[in-house]
N, C-alpha and C. Protein backbone atom coordinates (compact mmCIF):
# COMPACT_ATOMS: atom_id res chain seq x y z
N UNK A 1 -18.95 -11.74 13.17
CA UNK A 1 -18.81 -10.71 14.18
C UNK A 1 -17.33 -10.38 14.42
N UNK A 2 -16.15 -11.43 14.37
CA UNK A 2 -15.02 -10.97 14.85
C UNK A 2 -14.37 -10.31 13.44
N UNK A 3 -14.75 -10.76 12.05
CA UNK A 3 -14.19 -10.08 11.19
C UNK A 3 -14.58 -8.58 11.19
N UNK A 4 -15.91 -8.18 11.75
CA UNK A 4 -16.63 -6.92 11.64
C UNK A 4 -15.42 -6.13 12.92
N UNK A 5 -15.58 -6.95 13.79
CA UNK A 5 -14.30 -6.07 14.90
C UNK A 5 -12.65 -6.00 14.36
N UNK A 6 -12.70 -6.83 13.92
CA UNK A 6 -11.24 -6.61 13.19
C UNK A 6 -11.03 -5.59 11.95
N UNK A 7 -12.07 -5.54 11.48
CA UNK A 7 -12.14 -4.65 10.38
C UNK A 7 -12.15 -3.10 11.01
N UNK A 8 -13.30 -2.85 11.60
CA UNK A 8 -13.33 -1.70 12.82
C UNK A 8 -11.39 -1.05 13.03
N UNK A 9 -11.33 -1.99 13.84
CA UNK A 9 -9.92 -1.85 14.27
C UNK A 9 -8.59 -1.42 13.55
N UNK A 10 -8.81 -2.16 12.31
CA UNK A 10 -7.96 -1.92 11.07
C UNK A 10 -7.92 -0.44 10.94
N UNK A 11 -9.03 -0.58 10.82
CA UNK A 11 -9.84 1.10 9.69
C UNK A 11 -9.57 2.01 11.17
N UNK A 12 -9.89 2.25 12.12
CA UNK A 12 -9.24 2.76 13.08
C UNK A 12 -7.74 3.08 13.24
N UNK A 13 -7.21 2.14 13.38
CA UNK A 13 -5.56 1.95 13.35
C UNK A 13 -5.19 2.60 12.05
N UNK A 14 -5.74 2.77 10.29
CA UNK A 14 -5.30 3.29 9.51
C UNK A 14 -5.43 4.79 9.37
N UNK A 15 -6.58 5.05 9.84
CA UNK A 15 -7.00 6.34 9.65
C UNK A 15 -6.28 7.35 11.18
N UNK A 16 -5.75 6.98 12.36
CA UNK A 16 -4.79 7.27 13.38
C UNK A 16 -3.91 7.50 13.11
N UNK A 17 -3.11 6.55 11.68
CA UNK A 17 -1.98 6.48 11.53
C UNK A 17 -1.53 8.02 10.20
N UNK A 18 -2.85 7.77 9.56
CA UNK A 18 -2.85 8.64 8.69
C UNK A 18 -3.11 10.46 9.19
N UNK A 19 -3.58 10.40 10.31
CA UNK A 19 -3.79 11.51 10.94
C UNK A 19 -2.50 12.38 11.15
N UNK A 20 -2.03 11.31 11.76
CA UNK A 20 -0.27 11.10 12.61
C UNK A 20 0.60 12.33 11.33
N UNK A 21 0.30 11.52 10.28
CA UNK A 21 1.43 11.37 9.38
C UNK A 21 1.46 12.76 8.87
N UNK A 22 0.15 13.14 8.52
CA UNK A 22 -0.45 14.49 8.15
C UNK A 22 -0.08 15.70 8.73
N UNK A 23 -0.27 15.53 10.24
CA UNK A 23 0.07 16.11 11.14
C UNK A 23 1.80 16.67 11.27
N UNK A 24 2.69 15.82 11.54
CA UNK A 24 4.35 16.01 10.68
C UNK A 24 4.45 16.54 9.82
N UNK A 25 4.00 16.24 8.30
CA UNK A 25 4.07 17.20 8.07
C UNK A 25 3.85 18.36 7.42
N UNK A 26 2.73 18.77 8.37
CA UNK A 26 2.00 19.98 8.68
C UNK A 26 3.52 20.88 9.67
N UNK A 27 3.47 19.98 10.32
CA UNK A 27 4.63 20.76 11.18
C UNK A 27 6.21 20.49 10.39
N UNK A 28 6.40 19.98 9.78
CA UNK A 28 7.43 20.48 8.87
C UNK A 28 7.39 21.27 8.15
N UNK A 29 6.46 21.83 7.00
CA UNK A 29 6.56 22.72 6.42
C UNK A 29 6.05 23.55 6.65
N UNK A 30 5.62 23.88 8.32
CA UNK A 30 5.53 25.55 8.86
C UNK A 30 7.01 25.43 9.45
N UNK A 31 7.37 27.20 8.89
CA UNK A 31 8.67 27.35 9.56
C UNK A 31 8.44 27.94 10.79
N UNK A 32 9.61 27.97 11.61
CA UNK A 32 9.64 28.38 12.83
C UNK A 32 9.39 30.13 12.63
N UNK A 33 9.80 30.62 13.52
CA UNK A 33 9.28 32.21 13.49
C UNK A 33 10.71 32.89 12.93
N UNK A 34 11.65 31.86 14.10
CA UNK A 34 13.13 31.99 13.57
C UNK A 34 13.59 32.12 11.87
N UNK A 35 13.10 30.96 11.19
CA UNK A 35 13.55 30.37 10.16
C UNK A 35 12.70 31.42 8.76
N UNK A 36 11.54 31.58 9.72
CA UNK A 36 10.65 32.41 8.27
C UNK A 36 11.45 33.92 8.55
N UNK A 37 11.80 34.33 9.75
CA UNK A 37 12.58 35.84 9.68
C UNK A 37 13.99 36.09 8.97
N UNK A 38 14.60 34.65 9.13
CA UNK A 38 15.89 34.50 8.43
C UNK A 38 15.77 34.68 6.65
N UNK A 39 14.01 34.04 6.33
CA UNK A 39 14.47 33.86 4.70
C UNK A 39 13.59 35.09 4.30
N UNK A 40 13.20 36.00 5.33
CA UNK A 40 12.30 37.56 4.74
C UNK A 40 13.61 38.29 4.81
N UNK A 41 14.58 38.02 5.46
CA UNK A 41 15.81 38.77 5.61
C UNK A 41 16.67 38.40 4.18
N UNK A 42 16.45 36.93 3.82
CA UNK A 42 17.41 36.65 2.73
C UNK A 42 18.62 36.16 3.44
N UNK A 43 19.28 35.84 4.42
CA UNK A 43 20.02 35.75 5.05
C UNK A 43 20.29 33.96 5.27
N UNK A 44 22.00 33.94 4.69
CA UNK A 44 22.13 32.21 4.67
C UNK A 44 21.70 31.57 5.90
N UNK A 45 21.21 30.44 6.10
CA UNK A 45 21.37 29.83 7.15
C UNK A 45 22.22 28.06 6.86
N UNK A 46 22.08 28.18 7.60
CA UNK A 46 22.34 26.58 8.08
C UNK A 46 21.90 25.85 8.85
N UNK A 47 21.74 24.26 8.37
CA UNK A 47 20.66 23.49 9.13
C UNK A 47 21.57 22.35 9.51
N UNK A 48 22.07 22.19 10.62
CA UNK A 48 22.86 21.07 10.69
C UNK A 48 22.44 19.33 10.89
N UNK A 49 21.29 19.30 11.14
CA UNK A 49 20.97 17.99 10.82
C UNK A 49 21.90 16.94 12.37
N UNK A 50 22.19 17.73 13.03
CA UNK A 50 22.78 16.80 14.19
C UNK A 50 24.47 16.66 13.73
N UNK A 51 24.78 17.61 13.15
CA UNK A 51 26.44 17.94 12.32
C UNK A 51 26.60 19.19 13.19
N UNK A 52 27.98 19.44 13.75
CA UNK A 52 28.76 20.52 14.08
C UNK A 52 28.42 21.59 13.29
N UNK A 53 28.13 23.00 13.34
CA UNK A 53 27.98 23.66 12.06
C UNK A 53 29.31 24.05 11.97
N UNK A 54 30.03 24.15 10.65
CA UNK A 54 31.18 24.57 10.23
C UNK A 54 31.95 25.90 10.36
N UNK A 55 31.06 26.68 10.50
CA UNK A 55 31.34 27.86 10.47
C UNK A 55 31.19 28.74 11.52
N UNK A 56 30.77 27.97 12.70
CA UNK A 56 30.98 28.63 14.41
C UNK A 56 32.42 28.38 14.44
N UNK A 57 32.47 29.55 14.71
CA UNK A 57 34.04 29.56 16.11
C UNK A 57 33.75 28.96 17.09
N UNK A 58 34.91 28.06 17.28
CA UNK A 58 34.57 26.63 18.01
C UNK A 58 35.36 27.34 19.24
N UNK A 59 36.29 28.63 19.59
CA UNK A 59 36.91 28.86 20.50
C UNK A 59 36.65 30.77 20.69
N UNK A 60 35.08 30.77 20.55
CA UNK A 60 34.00 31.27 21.03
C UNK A 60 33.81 31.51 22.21
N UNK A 61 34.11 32.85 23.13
CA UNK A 61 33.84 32.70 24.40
C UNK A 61 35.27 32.11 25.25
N UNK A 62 35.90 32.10 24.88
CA UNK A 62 37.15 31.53 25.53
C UNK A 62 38.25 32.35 25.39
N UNK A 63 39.28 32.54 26.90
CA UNK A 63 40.16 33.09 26.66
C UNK A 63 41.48 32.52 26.18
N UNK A 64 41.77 32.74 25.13
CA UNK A 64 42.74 32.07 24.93
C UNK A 64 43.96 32.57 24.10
N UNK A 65 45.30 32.27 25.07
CA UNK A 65 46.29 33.09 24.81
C UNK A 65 47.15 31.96 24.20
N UNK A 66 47.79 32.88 23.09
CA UNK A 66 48.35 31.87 21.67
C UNK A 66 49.89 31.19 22.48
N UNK A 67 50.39 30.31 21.83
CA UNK A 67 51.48 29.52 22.41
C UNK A 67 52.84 29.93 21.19
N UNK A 68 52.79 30.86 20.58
CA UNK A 68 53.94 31.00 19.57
C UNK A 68 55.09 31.46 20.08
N UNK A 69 55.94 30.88 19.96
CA UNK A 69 57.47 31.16 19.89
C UNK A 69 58.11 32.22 19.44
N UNK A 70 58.08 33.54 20.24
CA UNK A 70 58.26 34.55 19.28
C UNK A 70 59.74 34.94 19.10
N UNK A 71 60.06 34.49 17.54
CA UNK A 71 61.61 34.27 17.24
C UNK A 71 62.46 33.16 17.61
N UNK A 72 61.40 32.32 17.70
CA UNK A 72 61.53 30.59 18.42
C UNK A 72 61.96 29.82 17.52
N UNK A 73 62.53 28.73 17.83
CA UNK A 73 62.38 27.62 16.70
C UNK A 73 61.54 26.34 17.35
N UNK A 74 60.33 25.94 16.78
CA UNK A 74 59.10 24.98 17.84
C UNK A 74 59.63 23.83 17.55
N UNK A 75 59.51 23.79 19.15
CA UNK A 75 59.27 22.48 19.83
C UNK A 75 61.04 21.79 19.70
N UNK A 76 61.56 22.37 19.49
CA UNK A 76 62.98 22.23 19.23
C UNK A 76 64.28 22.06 20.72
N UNK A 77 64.43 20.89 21.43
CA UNK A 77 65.63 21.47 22.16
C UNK A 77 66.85 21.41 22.10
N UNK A 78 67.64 21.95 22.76
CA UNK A 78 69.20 22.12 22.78
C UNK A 78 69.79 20.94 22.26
N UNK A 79 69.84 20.01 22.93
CA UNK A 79 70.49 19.06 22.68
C UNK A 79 69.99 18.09 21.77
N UNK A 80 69.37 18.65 20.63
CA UNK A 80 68.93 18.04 19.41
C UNK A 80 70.04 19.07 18.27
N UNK A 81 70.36 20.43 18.68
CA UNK A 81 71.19 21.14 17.80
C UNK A 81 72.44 20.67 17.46
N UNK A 82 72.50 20.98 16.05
CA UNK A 82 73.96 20.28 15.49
C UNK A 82 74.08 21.73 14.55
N UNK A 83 75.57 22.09 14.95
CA UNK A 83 75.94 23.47 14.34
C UNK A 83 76.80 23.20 12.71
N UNK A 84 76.06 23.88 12.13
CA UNK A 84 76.67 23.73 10.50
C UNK A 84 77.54 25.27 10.29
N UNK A 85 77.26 26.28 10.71
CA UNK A 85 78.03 27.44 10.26
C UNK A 85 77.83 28.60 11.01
N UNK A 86 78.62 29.52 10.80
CA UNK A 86 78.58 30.59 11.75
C UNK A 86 78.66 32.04 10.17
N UNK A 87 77.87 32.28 9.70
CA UNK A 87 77.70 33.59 8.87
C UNK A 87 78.10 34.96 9.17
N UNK A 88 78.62 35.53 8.85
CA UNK A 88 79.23 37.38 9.49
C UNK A 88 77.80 38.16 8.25
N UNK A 89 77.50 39.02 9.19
CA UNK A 89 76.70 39.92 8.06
C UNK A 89 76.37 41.41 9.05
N UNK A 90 77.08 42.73 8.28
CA UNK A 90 77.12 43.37 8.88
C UNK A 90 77.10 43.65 10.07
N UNK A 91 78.34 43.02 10.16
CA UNK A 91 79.01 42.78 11.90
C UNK A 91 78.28 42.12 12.77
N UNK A 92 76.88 41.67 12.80
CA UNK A 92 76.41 40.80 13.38
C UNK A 92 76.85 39.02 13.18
N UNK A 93 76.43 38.18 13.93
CA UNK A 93 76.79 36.58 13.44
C UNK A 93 75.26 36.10 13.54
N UNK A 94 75.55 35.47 12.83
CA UNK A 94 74.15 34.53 12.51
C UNK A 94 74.41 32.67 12.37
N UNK A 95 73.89 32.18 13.32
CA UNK A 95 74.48 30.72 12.84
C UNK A 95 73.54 29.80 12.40
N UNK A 96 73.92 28.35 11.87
CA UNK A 96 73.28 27.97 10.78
C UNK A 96 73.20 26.52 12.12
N UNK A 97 71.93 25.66 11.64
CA UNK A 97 72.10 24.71 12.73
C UNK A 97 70.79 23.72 12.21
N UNK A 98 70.99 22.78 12.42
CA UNK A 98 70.18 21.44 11.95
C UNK A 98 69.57 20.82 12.98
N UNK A 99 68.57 21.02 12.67
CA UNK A 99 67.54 20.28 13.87
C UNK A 99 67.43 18.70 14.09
N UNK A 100 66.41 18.19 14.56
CA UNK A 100 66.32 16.83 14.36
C UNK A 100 66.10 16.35 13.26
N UNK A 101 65.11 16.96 12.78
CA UNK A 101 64.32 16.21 10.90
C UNK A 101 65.75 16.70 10.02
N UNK A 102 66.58 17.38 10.28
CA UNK A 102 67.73 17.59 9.29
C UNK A 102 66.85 18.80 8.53
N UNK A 103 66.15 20.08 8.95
CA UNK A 103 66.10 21.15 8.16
C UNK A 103 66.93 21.85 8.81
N UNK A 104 67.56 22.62 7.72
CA UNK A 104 68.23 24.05 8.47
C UNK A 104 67.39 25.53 9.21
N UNK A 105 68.12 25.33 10.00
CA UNK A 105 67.80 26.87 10.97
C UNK A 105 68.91 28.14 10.99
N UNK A 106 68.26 29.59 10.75
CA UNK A 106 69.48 30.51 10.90
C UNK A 106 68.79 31.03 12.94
N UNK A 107 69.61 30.96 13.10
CA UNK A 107 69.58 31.45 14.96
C UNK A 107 69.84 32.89 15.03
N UNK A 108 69.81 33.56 15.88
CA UNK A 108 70.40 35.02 16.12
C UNK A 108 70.79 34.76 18.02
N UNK A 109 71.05 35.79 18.45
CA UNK A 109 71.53 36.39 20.14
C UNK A 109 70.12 35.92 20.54
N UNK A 110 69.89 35.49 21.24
CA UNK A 110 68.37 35.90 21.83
C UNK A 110 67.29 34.94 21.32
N UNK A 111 67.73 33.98 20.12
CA UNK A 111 66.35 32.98 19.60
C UNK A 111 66.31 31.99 21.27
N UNK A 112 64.92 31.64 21.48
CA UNK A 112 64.33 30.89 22.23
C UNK A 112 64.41 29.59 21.50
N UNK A 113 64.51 28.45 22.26
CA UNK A 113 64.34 27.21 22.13
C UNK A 113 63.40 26.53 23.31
N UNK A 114 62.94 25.35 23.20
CA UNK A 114 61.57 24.53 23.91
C UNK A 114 62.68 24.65 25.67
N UNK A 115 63.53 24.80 26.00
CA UNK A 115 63.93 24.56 27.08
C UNK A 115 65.54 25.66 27.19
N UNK A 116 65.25 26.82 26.67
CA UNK A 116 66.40 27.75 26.62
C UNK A 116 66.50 28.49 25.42
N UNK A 117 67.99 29.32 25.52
CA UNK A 117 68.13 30.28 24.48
C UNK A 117 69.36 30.00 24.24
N UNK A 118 69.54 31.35 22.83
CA UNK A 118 71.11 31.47 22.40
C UNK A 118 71.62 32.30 23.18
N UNK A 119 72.92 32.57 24.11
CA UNK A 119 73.23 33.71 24.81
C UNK A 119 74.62 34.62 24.10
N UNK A 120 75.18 33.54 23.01
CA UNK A 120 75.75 34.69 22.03
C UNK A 120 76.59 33.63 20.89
N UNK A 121 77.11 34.17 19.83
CA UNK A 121 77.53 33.27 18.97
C UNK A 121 78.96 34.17 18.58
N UNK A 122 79.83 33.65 18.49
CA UNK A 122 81.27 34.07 18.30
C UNK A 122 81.12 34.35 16.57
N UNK A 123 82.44 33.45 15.98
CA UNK A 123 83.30 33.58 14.94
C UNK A 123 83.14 32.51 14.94
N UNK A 124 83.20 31.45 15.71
CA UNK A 124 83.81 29.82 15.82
C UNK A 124 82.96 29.04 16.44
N UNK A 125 82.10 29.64 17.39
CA UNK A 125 81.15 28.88 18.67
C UNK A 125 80.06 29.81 18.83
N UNK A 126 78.93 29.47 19.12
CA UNK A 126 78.24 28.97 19.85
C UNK A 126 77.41 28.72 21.09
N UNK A 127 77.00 29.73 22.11
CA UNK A 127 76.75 29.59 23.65
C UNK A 127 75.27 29.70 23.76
N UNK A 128 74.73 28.15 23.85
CA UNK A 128 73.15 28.21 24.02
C UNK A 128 73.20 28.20 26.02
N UNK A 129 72.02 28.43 26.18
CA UNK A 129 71.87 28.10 27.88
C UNK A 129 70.40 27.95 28.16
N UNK A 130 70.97 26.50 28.85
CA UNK A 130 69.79 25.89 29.31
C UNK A 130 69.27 25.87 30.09
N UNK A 131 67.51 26.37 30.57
CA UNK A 131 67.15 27.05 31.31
C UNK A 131 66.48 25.68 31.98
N UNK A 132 65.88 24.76 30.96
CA UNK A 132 65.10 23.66 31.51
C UNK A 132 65.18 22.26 31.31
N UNK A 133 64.96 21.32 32.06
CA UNK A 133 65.31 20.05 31.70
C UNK A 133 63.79 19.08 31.79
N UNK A 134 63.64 19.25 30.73
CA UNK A 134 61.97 18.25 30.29
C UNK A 134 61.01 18.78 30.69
N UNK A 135 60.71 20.45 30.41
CA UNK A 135 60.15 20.78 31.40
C UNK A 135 59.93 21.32 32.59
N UNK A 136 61.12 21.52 33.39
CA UNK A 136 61.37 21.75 34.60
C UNK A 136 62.23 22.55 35.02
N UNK A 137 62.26 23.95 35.66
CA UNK A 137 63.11 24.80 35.21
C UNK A 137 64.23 24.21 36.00
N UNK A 138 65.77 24.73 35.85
CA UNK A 138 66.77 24.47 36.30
C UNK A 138 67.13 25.33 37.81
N UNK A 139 67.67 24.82 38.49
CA UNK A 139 67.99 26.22 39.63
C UNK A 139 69.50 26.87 39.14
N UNK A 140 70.19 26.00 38.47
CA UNK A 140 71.26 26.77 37.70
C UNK A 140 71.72 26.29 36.08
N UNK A 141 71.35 27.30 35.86
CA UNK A 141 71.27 27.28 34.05
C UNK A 141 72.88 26.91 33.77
N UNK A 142 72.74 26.11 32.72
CA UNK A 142 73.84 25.78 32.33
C UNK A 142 74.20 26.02 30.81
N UNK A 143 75.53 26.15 30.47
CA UNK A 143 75.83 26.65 29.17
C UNK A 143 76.40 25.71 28.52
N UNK A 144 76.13 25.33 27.21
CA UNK A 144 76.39 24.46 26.24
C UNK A 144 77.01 24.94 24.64
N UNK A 145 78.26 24.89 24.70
CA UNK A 145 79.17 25.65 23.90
C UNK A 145 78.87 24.67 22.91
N UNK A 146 78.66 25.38 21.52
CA UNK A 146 78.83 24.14 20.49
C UNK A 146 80.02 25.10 19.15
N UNK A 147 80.81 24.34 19.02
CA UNK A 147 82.21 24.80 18.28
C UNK A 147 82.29 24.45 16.87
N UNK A 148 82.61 25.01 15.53
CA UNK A 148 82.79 24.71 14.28
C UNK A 148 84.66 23.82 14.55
N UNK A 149 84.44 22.64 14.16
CA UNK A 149 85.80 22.49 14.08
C UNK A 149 87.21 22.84 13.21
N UNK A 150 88.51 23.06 13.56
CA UNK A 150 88.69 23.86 12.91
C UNK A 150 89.38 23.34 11.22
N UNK A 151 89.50 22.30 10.57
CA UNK A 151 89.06 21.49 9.38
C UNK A 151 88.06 22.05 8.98
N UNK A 152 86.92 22.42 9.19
CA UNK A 152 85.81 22.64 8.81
C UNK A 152 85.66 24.28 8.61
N UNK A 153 86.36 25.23 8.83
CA UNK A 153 86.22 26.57 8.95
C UNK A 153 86.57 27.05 7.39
């Protein structure tokens, strides 16, 4: 008698399980209404599987105003500049200047830096002015002359 109930039970429990299984997928390979309109269209999709999809704009819906330096040199401040030359070119000056990593920079009147600008460049020098200190604007800007020495001219 208890093998006849155990058997019952088995065969119960297998044929539940097999129902189950059938059932999945039945519902996997009907597509959604979505998915069957996408492939009568022909139209790629993507299935991400619990993955970011790649190809959304991730800054979608957001306002967002760009941070570029226009005529800047990034992320760069004053007192990282080391002056290599002062160039003449059709009467304008253009100066030459080495950042921290040691690449060269050409500057003009007016280039922006992370905490100030150039306010003019001679023959010989140089006049950056510094508007900010780490961040923080100044209540009086100060000017930082940097000079070609004259050995070096």
């Amino acid at each position: 008698m208890k093998n006849l109930v155990t058997i019952l039970i088995l065969v119960s429990f297998f044929t539940i399980s097999a129902s189950l299984l059938s059932f999945q997928e039945e519902k996997k390979t009907t597509p959604t209404t979505v998915e069957a309109q996408k492939q009568e269209e022909h139209l790629p999709s993507y299935n991400p599987r619990g993955k970011r999809d790649p190809f959304r704009n991730l800054l979608r819906g957001r306002d967002v105003k760009e941070k570029a330096l226009v005529g800047g040199v990034p992320q760069m401040s004053i007192d990282d500049v080391n002056l290599i030359g002062i160039v003449e070119a059709k009467g304008t000056y253009t100066a030459i200047i080495n950042g921290p990593q040691g690449f060269p920079y050409f500057i003009k009147v007016g280039q922006k830096f992370a905490d100030g600008f150039v306010l003019s460049i001679k023959e010989y020098q140089v006049v950056l002015r510094k508007t900010e200190e780490r961040g923080i604007p100044l209540r009086k800007p100060t000017d930082i002359v940097k000079e070609i020495k004259p050995e070096e001219r």
